[in-house]
C-alpha atoms as a PDB file:
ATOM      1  CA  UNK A   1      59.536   4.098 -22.236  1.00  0.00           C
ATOM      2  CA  UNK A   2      57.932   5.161 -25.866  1.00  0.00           C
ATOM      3  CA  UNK A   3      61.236   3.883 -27.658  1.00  0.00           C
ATOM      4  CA  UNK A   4      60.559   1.651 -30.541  1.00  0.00           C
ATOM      5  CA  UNK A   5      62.122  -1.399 -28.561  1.00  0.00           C
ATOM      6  CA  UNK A   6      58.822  -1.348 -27.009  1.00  0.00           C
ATOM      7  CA  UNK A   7      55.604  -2.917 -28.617  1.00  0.00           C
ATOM      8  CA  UNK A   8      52.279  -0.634 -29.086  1.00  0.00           C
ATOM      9  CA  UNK A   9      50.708  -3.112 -26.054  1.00  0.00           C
ATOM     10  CA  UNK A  10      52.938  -2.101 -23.992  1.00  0.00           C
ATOM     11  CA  UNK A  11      52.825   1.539 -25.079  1.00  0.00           C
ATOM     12  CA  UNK A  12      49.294   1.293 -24.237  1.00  0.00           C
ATOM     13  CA  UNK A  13      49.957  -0.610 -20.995  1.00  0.00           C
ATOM     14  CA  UNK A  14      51.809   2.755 -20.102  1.00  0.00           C
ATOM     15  CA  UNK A  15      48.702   4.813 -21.291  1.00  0.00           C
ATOM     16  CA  UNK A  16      46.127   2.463 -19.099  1.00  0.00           C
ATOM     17  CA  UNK A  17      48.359   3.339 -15.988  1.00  0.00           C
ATOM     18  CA  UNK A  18      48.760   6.758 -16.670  1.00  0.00           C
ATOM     19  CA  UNK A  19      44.881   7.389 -16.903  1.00  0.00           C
ATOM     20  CA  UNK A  20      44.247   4.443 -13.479  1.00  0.00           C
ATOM     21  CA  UNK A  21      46.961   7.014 -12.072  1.00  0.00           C
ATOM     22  CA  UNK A  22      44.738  10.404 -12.797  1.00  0.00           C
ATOM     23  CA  UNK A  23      42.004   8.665 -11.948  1.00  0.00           C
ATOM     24  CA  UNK A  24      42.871   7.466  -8.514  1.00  0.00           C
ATOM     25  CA  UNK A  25      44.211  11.293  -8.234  1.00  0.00           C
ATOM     26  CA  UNK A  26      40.857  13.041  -9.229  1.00  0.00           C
ATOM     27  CA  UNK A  27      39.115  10.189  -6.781  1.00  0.00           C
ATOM     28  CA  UNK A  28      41.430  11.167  -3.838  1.00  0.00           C
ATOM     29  CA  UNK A  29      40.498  14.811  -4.539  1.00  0.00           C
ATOM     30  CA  UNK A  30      36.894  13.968  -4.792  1.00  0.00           C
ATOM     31  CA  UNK A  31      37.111  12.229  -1.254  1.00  0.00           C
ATOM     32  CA  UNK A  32      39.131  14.866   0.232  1.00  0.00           C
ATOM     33  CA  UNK A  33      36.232  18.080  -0.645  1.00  0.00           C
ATOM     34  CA  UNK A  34      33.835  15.980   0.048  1.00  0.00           C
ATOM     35  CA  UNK A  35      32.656  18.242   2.888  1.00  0.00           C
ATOM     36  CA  UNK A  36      33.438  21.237   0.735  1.00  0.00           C
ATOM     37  CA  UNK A  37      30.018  23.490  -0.241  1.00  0.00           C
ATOM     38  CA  UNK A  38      29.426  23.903  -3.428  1.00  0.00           C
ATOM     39  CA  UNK A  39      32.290  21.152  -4.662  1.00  0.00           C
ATOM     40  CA  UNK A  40      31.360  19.449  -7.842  1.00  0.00           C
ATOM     41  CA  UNK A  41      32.958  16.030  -8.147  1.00  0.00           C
ATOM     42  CA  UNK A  42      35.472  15.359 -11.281  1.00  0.00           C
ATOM     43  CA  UNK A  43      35.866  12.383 -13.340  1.00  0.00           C
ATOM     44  CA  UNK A  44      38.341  11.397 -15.566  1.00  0.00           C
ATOM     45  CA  UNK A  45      37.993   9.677 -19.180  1.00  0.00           C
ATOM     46  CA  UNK A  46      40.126   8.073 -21.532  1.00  0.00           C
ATOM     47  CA  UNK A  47      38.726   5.609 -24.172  1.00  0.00           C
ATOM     48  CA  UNK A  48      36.977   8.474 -25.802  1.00  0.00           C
ATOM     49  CA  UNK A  49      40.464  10.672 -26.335  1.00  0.00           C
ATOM     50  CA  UNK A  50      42.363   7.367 -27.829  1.00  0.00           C
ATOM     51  CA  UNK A  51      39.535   6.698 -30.160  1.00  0.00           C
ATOM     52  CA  UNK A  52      39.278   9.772 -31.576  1.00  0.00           C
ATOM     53  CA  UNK A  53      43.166  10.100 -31.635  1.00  0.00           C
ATOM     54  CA  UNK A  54      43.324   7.294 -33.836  1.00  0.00           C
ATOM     55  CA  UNK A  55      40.245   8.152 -36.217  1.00  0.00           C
ATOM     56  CA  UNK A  56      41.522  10.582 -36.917  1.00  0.00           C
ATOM     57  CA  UNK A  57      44.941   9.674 -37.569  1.00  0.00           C
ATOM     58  CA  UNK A  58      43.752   6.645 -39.947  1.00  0.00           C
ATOM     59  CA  UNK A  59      41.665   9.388 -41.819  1.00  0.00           C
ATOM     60  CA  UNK A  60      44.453  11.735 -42.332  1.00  0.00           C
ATOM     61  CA  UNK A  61      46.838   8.939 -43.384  1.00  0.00           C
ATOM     62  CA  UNK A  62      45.082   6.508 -45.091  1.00  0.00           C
ATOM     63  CA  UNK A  63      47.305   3.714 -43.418  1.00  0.00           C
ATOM     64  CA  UNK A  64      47.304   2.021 -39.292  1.00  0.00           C
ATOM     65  CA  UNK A  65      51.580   1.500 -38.913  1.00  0.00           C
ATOM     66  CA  UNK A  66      52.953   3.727 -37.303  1.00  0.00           C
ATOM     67  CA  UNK A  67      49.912   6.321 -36.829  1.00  0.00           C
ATOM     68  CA  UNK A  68      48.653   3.749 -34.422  1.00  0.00           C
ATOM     69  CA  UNK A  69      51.620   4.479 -32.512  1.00  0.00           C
ATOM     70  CA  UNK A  70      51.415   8.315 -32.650  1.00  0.00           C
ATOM     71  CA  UNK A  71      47.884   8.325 -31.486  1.00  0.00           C
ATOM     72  CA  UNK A  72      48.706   6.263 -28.809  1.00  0.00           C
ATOM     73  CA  UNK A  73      51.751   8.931 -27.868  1.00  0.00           C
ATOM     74  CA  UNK A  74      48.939  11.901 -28.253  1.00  0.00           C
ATOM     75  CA  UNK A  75      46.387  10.419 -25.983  1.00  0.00           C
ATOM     76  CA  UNK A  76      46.013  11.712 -22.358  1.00  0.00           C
ATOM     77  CA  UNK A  77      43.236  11.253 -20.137  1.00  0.00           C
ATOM     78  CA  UNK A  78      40.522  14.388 -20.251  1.00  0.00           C
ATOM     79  CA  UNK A  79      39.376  15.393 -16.382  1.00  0.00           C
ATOM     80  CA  UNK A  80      35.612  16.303 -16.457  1.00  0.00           C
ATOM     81  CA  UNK A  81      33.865  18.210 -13.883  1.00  0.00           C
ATOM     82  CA  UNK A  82      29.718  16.634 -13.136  1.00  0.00           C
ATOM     83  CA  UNK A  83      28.569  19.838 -12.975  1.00  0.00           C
ATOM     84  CA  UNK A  84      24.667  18.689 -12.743  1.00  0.00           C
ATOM     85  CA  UNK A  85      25.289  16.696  -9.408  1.00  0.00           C
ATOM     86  CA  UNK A  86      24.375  17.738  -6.038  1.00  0.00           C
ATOM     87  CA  UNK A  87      24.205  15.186  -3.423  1.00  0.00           C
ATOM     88  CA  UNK A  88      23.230  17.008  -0.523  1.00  0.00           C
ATOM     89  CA  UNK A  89      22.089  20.557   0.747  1.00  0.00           C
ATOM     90  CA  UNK A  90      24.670  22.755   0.236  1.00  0.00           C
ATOM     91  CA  UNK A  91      25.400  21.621  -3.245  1.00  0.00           C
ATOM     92  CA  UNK A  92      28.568  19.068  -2.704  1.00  0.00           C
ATOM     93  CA  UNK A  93      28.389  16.472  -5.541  1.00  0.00           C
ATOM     94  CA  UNK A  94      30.407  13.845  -3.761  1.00  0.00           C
ATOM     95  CA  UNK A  95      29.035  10.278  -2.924  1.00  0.00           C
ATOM     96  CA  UNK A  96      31.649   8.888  -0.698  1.00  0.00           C
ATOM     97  CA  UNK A  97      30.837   5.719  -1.274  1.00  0.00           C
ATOM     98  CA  UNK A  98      30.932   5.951  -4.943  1.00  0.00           C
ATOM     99  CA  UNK A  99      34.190   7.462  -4.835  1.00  0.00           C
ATOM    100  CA  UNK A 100      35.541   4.464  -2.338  1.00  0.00           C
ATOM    101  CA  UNK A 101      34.233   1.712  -4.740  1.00  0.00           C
ATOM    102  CA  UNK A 102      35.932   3.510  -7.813  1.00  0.00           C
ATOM    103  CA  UNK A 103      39.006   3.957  -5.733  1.00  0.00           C
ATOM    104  CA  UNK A 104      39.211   0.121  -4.864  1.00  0.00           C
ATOM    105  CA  UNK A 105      38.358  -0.526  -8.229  1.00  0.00           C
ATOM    106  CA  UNK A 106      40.988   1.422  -9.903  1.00  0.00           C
ATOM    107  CA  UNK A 107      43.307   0.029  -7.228  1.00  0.00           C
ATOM    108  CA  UNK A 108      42.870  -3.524  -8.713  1.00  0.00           C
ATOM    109  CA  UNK A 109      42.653  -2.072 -12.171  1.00  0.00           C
ATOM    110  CA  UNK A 110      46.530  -0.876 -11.671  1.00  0.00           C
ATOM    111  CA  UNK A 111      47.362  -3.949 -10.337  1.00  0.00           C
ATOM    112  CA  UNK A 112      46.385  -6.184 -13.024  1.00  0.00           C
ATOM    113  CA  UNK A 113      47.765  -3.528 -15.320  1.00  0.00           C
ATOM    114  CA  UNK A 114      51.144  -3.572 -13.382  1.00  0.00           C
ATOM    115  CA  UNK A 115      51.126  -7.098 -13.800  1.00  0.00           C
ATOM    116  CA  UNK A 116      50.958  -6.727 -17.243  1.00  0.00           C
ATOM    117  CA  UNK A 117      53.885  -4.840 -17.860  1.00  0.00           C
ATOM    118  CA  UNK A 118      56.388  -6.882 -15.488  1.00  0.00           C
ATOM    119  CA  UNK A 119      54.736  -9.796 -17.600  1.00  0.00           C
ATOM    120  CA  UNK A 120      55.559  -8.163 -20.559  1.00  0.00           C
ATOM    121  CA  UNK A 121      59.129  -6.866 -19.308  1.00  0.00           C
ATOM    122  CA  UNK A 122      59.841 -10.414 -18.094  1.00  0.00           C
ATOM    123  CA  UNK A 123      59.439 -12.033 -21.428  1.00  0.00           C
ATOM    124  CA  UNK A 124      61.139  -9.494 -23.259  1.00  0.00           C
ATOM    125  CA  UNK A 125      64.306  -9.992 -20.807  1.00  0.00           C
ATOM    126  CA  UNK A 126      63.860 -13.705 -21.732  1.00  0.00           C
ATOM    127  CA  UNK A 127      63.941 -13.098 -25.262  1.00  0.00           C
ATOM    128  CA  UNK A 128      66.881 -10.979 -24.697  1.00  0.00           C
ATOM    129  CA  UNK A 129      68.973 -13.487 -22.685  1.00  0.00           C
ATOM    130  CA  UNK A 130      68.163 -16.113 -24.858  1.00  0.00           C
ATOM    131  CA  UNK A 131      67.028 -18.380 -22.154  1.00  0.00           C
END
């Protein structure tokens, strides 16, 4: 999909569910050891790794064009480890609860974001049919 017949929003549409897909993956891990001793829950981040992809591609350019576009291409989301929580006794960082609301949360979050790209397919078809 990261042809130049596509846009940079919908480049980016691609990133968002890319990272909503980690994240629900690191979540479902999270949920699964959360009996595990001694498991330390992961979380995943994304904003940070784009913004500093495309700092420092405007600083080493000069120009926004097409860098915009390779930063976008360069960004991937970063999986952390919270290696300072401990929820219970034998050291297991997992708050099921926390992890259920994120999961329902990202589940929506794909949604919307899904809806965004058959949006953005549909009108592009349109444009294409001349209709």
């Amino acid at each position: 999909m990261s042809s130049y017949l596509f846009s940079n929003s919908l480049l980016m549409l691609e990133r968002a569910m890319d990272y909503q897909w980690t994240k629900f993956s690191v979540i479902s891990d999270n949920i699964v050891n959360a009996e595990t001793p001694n498991y330390k829950p992961k979380y995943v981040t994304f904003e940070e790794a784009l913004d500093a992809s495309i700092r420092a591609s405007v600083r080493n350019t000069g120009r926004r064009g097409s860098t915009v576009r390779s930063a976008i291409l360069r960004s991937q989301p970063v999986v952390h480890v919270a290696e300072e929580e401990s929820m219970r006794m034998d050291d297991n960082g997992v708050n099921i609860i926390e992890q259920e609301t994120e999961a329902t949360r990202t589940a929506y979050q794909m949604q919307y974001t899904m809806d965004a790209i058959n949006s953005n397919l549909s009108l592009m078809r349109t444009l294409i049919r001349g209709q």
